[in-house]
Protein backbone atom coordinates (compact mmCIF):
# COMPACT_ATOMS: atom_id res chain seq x y z
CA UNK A 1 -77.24 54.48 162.54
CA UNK A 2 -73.87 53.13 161.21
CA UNK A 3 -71.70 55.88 158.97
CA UNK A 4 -68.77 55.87 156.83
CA UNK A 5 -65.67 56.58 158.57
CA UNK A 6 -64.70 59.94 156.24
CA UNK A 7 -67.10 62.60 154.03
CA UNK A 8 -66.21 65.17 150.94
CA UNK A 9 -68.97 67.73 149.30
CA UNK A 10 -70.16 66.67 146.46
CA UNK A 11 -70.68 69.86 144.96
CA UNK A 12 -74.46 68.45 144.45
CA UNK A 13 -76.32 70.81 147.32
CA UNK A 14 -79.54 68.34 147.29
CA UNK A 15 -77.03 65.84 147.96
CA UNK A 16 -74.68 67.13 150.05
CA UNK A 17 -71.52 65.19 151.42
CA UNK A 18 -71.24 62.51 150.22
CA UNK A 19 -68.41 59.02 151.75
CA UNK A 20 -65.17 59.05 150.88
CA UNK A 21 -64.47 56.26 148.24
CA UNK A 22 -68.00 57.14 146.24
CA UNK A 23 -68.02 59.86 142.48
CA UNK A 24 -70.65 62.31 141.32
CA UNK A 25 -71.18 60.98 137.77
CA UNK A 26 -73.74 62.46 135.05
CA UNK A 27 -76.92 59.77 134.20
CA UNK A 28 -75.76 59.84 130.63
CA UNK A 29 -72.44 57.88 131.89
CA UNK A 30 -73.97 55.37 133.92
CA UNK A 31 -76.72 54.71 131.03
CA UNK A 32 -77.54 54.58 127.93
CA UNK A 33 -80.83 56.77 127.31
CA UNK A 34 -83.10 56.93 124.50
CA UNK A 35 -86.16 58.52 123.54
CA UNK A 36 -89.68 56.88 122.83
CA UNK A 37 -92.43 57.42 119.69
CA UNK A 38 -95.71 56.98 119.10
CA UNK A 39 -96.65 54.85 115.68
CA UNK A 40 -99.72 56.98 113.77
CA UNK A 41 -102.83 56.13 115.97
CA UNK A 42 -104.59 55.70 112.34
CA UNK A 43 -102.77 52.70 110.96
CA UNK A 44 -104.43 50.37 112.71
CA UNK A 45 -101.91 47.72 111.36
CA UNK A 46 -99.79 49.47 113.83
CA UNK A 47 -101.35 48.76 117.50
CA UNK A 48 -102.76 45.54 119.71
CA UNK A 49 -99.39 43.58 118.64
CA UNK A 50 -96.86 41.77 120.44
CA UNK A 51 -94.35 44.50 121.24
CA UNK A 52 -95.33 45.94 125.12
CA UNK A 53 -95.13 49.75 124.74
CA UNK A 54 -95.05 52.08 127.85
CA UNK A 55 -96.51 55.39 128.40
CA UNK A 56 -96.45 58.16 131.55
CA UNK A 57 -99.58 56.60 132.58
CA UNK A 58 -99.16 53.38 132.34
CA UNK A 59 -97.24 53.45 135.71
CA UNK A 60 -97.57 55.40 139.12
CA UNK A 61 -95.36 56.85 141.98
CA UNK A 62 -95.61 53.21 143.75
CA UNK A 63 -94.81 50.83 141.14
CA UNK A 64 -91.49 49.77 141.21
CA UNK A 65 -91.94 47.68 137.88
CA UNK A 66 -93.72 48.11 134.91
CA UNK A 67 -94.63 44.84 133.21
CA UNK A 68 -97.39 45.53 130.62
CA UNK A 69 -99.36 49.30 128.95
CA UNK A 70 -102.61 49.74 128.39
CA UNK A 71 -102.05 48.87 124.72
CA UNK A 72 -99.43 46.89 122.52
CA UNK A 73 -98.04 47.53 119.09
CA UNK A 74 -97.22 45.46 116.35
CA UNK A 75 -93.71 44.80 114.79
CA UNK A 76 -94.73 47.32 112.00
CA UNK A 77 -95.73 49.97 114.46
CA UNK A 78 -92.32 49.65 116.21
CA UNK A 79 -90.59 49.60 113.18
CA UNK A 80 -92.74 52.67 111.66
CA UNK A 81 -91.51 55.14 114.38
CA UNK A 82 -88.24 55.88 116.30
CA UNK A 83 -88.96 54.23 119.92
CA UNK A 84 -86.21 51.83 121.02
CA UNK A 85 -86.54 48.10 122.07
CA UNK A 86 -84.78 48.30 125.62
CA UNK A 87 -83.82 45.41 127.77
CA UNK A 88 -85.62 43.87 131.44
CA UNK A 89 -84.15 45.90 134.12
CA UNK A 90 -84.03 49.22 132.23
CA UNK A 91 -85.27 52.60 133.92
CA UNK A 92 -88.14 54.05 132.58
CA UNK A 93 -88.13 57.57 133.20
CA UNK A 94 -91.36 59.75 132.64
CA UNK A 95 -90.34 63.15 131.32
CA UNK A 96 -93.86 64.43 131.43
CA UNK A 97 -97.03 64.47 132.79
CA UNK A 98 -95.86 63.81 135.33
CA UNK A 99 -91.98 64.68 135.31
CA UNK A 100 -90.18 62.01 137.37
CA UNK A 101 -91.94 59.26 137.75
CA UNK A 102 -89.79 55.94 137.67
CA UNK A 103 -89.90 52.55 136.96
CA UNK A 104 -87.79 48.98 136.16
CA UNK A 105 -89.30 47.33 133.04
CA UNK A 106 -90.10 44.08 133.64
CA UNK A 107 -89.91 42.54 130.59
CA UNK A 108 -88.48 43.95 127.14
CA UNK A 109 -90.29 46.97 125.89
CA UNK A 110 -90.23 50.42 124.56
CA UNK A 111 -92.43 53.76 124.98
CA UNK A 112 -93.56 56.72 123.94
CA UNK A 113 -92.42 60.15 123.73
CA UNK A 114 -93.32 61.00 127.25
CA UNK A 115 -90.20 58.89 128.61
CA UNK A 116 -86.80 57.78 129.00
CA UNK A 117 -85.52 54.66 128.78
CA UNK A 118 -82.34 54.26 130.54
CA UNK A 119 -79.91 51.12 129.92
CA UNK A 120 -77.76 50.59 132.88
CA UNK A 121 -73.95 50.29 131.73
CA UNK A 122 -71.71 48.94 134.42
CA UNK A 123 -74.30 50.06 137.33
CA UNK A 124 -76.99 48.10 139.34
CA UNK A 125 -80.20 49.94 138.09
CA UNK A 126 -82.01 49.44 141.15
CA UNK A 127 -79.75 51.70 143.18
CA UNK A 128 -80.77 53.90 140.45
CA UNK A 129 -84.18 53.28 140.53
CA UNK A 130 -84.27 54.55 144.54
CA UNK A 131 -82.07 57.60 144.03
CA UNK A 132 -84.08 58.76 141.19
CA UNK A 133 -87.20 57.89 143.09
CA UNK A 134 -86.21 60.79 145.52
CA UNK A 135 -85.27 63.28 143.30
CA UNK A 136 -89.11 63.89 141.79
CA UNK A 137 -89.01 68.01 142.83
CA UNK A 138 -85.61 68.31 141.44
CA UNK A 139 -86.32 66.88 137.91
CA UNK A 140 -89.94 69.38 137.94
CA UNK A 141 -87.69 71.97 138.03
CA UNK A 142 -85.79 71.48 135.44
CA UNK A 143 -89.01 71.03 133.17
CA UNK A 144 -89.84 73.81 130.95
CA UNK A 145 -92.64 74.75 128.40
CA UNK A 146 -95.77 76.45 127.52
CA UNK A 147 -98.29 74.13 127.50
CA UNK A 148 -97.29 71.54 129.91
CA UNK A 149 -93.82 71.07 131.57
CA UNK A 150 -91.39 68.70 130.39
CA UNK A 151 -87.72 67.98 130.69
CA UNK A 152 -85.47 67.73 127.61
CA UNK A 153 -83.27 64.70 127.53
CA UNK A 154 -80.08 66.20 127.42
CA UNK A 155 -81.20 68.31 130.78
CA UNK A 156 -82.07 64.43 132.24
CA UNK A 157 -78.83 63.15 130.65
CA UNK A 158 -76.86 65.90 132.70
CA UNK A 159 -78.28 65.42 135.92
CA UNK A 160 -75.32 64.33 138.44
CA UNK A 161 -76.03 61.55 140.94
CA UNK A 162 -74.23 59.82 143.82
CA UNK A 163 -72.04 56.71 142.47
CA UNK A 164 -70.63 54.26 144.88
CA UNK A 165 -68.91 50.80 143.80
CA UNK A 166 -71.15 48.75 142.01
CA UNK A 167 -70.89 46.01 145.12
CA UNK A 168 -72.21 48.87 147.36
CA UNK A 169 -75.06 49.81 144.91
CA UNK A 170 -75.82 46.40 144.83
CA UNK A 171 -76.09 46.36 148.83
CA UNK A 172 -78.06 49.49 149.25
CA UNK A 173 -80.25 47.89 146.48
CA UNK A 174 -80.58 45.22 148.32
CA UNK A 175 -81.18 46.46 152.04
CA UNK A 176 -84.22 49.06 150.81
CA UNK A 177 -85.84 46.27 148.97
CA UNK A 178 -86.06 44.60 152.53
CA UNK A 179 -86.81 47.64 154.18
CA UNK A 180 -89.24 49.14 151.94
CA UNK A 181 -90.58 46.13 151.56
CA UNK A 182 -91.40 46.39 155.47
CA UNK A 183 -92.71 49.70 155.33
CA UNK A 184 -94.94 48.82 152.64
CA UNK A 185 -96.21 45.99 154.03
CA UNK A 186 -97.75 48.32 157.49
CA UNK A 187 -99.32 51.08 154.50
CA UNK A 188 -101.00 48.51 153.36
CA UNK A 189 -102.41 46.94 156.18
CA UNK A 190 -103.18 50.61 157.39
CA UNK A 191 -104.86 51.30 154.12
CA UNK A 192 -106.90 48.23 154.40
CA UNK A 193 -108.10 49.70 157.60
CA UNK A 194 -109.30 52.74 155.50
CA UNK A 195 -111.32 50.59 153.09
CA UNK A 196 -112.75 49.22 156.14
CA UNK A 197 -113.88 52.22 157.71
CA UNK A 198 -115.21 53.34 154.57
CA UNK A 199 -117.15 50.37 153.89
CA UNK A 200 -118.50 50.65 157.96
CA UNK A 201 -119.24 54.41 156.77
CA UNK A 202 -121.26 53.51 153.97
CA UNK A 203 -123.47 50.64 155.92
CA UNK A 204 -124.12 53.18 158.16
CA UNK A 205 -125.48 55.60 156.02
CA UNK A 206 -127.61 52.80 153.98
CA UNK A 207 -128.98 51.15 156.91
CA UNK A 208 -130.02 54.72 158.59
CA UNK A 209 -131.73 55.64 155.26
CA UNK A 210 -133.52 52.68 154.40
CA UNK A 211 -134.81 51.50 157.84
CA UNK A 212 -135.10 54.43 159.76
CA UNK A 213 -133.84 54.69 163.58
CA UNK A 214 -136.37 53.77 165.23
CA UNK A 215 -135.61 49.75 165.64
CA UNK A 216 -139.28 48.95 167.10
CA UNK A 217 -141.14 50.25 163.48
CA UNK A 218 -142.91 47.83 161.30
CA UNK A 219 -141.48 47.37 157.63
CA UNK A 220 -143.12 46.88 154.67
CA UNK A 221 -141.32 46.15 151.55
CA UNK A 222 -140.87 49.35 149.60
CA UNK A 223 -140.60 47.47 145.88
CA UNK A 224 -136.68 48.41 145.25
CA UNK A 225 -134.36 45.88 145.30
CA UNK A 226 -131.41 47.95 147.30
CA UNK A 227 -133.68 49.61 149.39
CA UNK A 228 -135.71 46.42 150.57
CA UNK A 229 -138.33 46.83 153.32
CA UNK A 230 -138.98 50.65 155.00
CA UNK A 231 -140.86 51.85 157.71
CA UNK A 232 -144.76 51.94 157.32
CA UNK A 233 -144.63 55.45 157.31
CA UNK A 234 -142.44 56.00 154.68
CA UNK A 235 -142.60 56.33 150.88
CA UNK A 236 -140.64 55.66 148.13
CA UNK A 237 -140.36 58.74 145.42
CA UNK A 238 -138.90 59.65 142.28
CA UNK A 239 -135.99 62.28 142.92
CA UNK A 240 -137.76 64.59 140.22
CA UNK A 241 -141.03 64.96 142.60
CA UNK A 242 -138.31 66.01 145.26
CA UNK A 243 -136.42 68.40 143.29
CA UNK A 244 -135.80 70.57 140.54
CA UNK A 245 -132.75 68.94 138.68
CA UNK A 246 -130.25 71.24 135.86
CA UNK A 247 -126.83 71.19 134.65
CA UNK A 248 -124.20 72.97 134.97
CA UNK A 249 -122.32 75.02 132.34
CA UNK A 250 -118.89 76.43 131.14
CA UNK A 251 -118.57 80.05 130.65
CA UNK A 252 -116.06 80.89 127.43
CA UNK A 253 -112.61 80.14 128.63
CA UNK A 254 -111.44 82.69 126.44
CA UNK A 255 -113.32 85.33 127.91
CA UNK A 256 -111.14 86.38 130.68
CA UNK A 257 -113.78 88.83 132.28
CA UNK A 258 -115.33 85.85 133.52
CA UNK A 259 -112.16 84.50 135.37
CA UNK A 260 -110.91 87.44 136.27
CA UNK A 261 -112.13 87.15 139.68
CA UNK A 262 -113.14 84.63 142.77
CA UNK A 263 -116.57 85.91 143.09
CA UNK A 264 -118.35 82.08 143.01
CA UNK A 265 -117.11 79.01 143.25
CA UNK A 266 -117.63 77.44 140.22
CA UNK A 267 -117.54 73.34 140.80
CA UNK A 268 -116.02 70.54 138.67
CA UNK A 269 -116.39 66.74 139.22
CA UNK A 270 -112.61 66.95 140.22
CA UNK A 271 -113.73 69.17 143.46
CA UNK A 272 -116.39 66.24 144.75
CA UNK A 273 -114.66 63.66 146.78
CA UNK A 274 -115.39 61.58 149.84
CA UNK A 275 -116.80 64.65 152.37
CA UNK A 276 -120.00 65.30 151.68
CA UNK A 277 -120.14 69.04 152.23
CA UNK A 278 -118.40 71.23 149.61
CA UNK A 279 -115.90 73.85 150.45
CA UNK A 280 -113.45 75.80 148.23
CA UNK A 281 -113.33 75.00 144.95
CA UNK A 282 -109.83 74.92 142.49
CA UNK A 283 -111.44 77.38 139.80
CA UNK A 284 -113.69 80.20 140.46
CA UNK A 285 -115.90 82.64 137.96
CA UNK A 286 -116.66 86.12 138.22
CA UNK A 287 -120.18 88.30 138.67
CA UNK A 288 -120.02 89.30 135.28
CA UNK A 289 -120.16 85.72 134.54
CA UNK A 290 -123.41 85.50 136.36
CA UNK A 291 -124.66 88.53 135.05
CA UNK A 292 -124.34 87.75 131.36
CA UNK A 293 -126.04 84.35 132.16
CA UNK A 294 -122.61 82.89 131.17
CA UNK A 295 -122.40 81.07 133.95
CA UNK A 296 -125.56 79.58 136.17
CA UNK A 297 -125.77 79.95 140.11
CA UNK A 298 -127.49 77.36 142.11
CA UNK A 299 -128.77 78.13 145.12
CA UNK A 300 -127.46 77.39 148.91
CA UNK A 301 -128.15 73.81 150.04
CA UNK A 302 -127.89 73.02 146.37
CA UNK A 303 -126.94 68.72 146.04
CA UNK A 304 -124.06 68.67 143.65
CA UNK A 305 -124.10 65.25 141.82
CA UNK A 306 -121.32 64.28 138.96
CA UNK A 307 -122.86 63.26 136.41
CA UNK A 308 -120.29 61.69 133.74
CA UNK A 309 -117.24 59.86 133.55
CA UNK A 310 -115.14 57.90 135.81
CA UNK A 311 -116.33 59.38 139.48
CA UNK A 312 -120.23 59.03 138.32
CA UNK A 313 -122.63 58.90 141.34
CA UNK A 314 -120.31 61.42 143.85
CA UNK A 315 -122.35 63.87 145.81
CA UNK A 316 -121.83 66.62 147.69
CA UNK A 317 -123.57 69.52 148.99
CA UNK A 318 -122.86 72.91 149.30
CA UNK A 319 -124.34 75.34 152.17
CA UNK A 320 -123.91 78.50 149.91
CA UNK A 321 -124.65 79.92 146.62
CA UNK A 322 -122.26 78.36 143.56
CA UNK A 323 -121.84 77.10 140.09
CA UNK A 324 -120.59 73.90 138.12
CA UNK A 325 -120.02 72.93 135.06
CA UNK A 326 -121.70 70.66 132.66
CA UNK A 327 -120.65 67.82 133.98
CA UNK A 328 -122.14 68.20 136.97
CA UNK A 329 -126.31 68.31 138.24
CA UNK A 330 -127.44 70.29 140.22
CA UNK A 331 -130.33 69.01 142.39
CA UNK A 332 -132.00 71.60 144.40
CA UNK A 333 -134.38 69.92 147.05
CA UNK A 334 -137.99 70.57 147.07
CA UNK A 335 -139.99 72.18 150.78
CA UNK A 336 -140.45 69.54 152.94
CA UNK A 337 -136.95 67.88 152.12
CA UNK A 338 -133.82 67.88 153.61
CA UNK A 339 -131.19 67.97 151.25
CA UNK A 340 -128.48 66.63 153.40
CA UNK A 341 -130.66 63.42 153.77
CA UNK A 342 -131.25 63.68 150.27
CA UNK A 343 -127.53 64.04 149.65
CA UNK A 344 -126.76 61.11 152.16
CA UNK A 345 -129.35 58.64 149.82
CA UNK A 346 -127.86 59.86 146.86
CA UNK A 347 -124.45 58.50 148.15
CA UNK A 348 -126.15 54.97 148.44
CA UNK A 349 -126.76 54.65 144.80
CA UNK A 350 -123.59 55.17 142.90
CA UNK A 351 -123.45 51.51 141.70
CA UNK A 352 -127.42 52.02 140.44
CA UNK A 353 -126.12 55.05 138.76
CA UNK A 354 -123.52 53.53 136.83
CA UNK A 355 -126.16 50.53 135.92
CA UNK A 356 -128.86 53.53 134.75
CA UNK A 357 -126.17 55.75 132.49
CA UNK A 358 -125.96 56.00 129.25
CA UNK A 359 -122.65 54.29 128.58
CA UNK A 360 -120.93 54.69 125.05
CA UNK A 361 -116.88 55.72 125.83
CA UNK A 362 -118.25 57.30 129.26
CA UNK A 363 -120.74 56.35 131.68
CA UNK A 364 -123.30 59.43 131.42
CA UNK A 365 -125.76 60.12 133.70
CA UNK A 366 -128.11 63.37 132.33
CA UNK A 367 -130.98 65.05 134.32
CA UNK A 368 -133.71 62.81 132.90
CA UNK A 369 -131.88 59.85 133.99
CA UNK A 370 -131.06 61.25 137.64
CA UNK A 371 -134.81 62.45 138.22
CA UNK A 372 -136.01 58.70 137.55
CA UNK A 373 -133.75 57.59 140.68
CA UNK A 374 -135.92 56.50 143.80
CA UNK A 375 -135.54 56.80 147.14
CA UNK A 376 -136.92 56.36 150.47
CA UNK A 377 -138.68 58.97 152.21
CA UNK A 378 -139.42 59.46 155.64
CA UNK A 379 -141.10 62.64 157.03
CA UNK A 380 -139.25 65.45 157.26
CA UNK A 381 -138.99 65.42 161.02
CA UNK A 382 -137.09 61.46 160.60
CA UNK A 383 -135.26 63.04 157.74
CA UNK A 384 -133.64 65.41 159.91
CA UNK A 385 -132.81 62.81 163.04
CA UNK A 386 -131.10 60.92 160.26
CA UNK A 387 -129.33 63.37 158.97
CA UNK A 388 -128.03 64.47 162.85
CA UNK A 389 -127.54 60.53 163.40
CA UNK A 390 -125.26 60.51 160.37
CA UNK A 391 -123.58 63.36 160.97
CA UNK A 392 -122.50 62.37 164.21
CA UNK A 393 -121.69 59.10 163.09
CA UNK A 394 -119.42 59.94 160.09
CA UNK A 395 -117.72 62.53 161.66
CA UNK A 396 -116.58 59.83 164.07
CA UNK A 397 -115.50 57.52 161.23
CA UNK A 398 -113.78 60.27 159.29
CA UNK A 399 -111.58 61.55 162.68
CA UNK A 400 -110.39 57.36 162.09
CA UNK A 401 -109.78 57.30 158.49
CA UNK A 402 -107.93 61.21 158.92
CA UNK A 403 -105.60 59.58 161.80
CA UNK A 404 -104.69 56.35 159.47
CA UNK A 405 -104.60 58.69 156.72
CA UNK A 406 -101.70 60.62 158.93
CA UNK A 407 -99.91 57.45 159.63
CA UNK A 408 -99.73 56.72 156.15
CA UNK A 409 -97.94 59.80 155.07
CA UNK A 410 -96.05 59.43 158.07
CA UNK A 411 -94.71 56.28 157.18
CA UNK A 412 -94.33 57.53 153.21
CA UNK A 413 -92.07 60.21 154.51
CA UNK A 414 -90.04 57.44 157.05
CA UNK A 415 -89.41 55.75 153.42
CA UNK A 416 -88.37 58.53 151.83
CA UNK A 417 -85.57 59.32 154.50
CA UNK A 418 -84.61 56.13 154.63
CA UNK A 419 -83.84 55.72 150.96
CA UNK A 420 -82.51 59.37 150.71
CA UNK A 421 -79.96 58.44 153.78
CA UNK A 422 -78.82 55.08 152.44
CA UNK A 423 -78.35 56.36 148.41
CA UNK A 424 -76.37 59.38 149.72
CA UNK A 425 -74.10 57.49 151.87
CA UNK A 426 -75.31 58.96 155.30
CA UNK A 427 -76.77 55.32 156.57
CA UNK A 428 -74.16 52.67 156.32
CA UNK A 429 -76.21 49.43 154.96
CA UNK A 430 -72.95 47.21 154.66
């Protein structure tokens, strides 16, 4: 790794020493910076315009550039509120939720409150763009407030960065565009292996609970289009007539007794992702919740299944008494079931979920809708081979996924040392 040929501190400890020739210069004198607004979400005159407006969300952590928000406004809105018109090329800094996040606008545009737009003066902004890319914990904790952290502009504004010759920005610009752009290149590809072995996961699991393992049974065709033909000795039943289906509820958040504590694990859609057994969850409730019936406890072996919004359709069991919320059902299996192959069958349907909600804003799936869901079923002796087959078979998959999963994060970290190297002037690009 090529370095400069002399070092000074640069009184910046995140950044430490920094090349000889190169300054440690506040934001606010490398850009011009201005604040975003939101035009009154009433006026409908206001919105779906010509005039690309940019909030936190409308970027993430790995988009470089921001071309178009989820909505527009009109020249009325922009003109009814102080947000700024700011040049292609600009930074667009989110100052909250989340703080740091950082893009180059693509086009002409302005935002809302929640960022920063910053117009480079006499600086390459895609230097910028990397350095501030790197500097996501430092700008959290300069974020203050009570009921979600933010930082103030002027904080931003005062933030001192490394500042080399504009020829040199524009070279270390230049050489982790081609680098990143190799780096990004094998995530992807590895990531593509993940949505693979997902999809290999998933055929698994449908094929095991729809045909059985037993390769030499006849078929018959069960009547259900994604189920198709079953073994002879199998049925196909309404998930009501295999268990007793409730919801979930929300003890008073104000009510602190029933906080207070991590007696149960109370579970929220957020908690139910790809494993299909459930283990801690991020809030908990106390006994007193459970013995003022302020909160509901659902058995062990209890089939968690969200039943609203965005991640309708994920299940997940759990081996041990809990709770959820409302937005969850709570499926507890029948005798003569097993509720991991229930839960496994369950995890075949999400896209006949989403058909069977109720959607108005939200796709909502309530405990009528989920008890008129059919499945195949085997007797409980094949239930449980399945469920052993599967086991086996997904563990295997998920050690895969877990060791691409590492190699991603591996590689994300690789970027980020390259990038924090070459914008402090500790890799020589030039």
């Amino acid at each position: 790794m090529k370095k400069y040929d002399a070092y000074k501190p640069s009184g910046v400890d995140w950044i430490g020493e920094i090349p000889e020739g190169w300054e440690i210069k506040k934001i606010k004198h490398n850009f011009e910076i201005y604040a975003g607004a939101t035009p009154k979400t009433e006026k409908e005159s206001f919105w779906d315009g010509d005039v690309v407006w940019i909030t936190p969300a409308d970027y993430k952590t790995d988009d470089k550039i921001v071309l178009q928000g989820e909505r527009n406004i009109t020249i009325e809105g922009y003109n009814s509120c102080n947000t700024q018109l700011v040049p292609q090329g600009s930074l667009i800094f989110s100052k909250r939720a989340p703080i740091g996040t950082v893009a180059l606008s693509g086009v002409e545009l302005c935002t809302n409150q929640g960022c920063l737009s910053c117009v480079p003066k006499k600086v390459n902004s895609l230097y910028y763009y990397y350095v501030i890319s790197i500097c996501t914990e430092f700008f959290d904790m300069l974020g203050s407030g009570a009921t979600f952290k933010e930082i103030s502009a002027d904080a931003f504004a005062n933030v001192k960065l490394p500042t080399p010759q504009i020829s040199e920005q524009t070279a270390i610009a230049n050489y982790l565009d081609a680098k990143c752009a190799k780096i990004d290149k094998v995530v992807a590809v590895q990531r593509k292996r993940i949505e693979l072995l997902k999809e290999l996961k998933q055929s698994i699991i449908t094929h095991a609970v729809t045909k059985g393992l037993d390769k030499t049974a006849k078929m018959k065709d069960s009547g259900i289009d994604w189920i198709g033909k079953i073994p002879e000795g199998w049925k196909v039943k309404r998930l009501k007539l295999l268990a007793k289906i409730k919801t979930g509820t929300t003890p008073p958040t104000k009510v602190e007794k029933y906080y207070d504590s991590e007696d149960i694990k109370w579970y929220t859609p957020s908690d139910i992702t790809d494993s299909l057994r459930l283990n801690e969850s991020e809030r908990y409730i106390s006994n007193i919740a459970k013995l003022e019936n302020a909160g509901k406890l659902f058995p062990a072996k209890t089939i968690y299944f969200v039943g609203i919004g965005a991640t309708i359709g994920k299940v997940a069991v759990c081996d041990e008494e809990a709770s959820c919320n409302q937005q969850v059902n709570a499926i507890i299996p029948n005798k003569g079931n097993n509720y991991l192959y229930l839960a496994y069958c369950l995890r075949c349907q999400k896209e006949i979920v989403y058909l069977m909600a109720n959607v108005v804003t939200l796709p909502i799936m309530n405990q009528e809708k989920n008890g008129e869901l059919k499945l195949p079923v085997p007797p409980f002796s094949e239930q449980t081979a399945i469920v052993e087959y599967l086991d086996k078979k997904c563990a295997t998959i998920d050690k895969q996924i877990a060791k691409v999963e590492k190699q991603i994060e591996l590689l994300k970290e690789y970027k980020q040392s390259v990038i924090t190297e070459c914008v402090t002037g500790k890799r020589k690009v030039c």
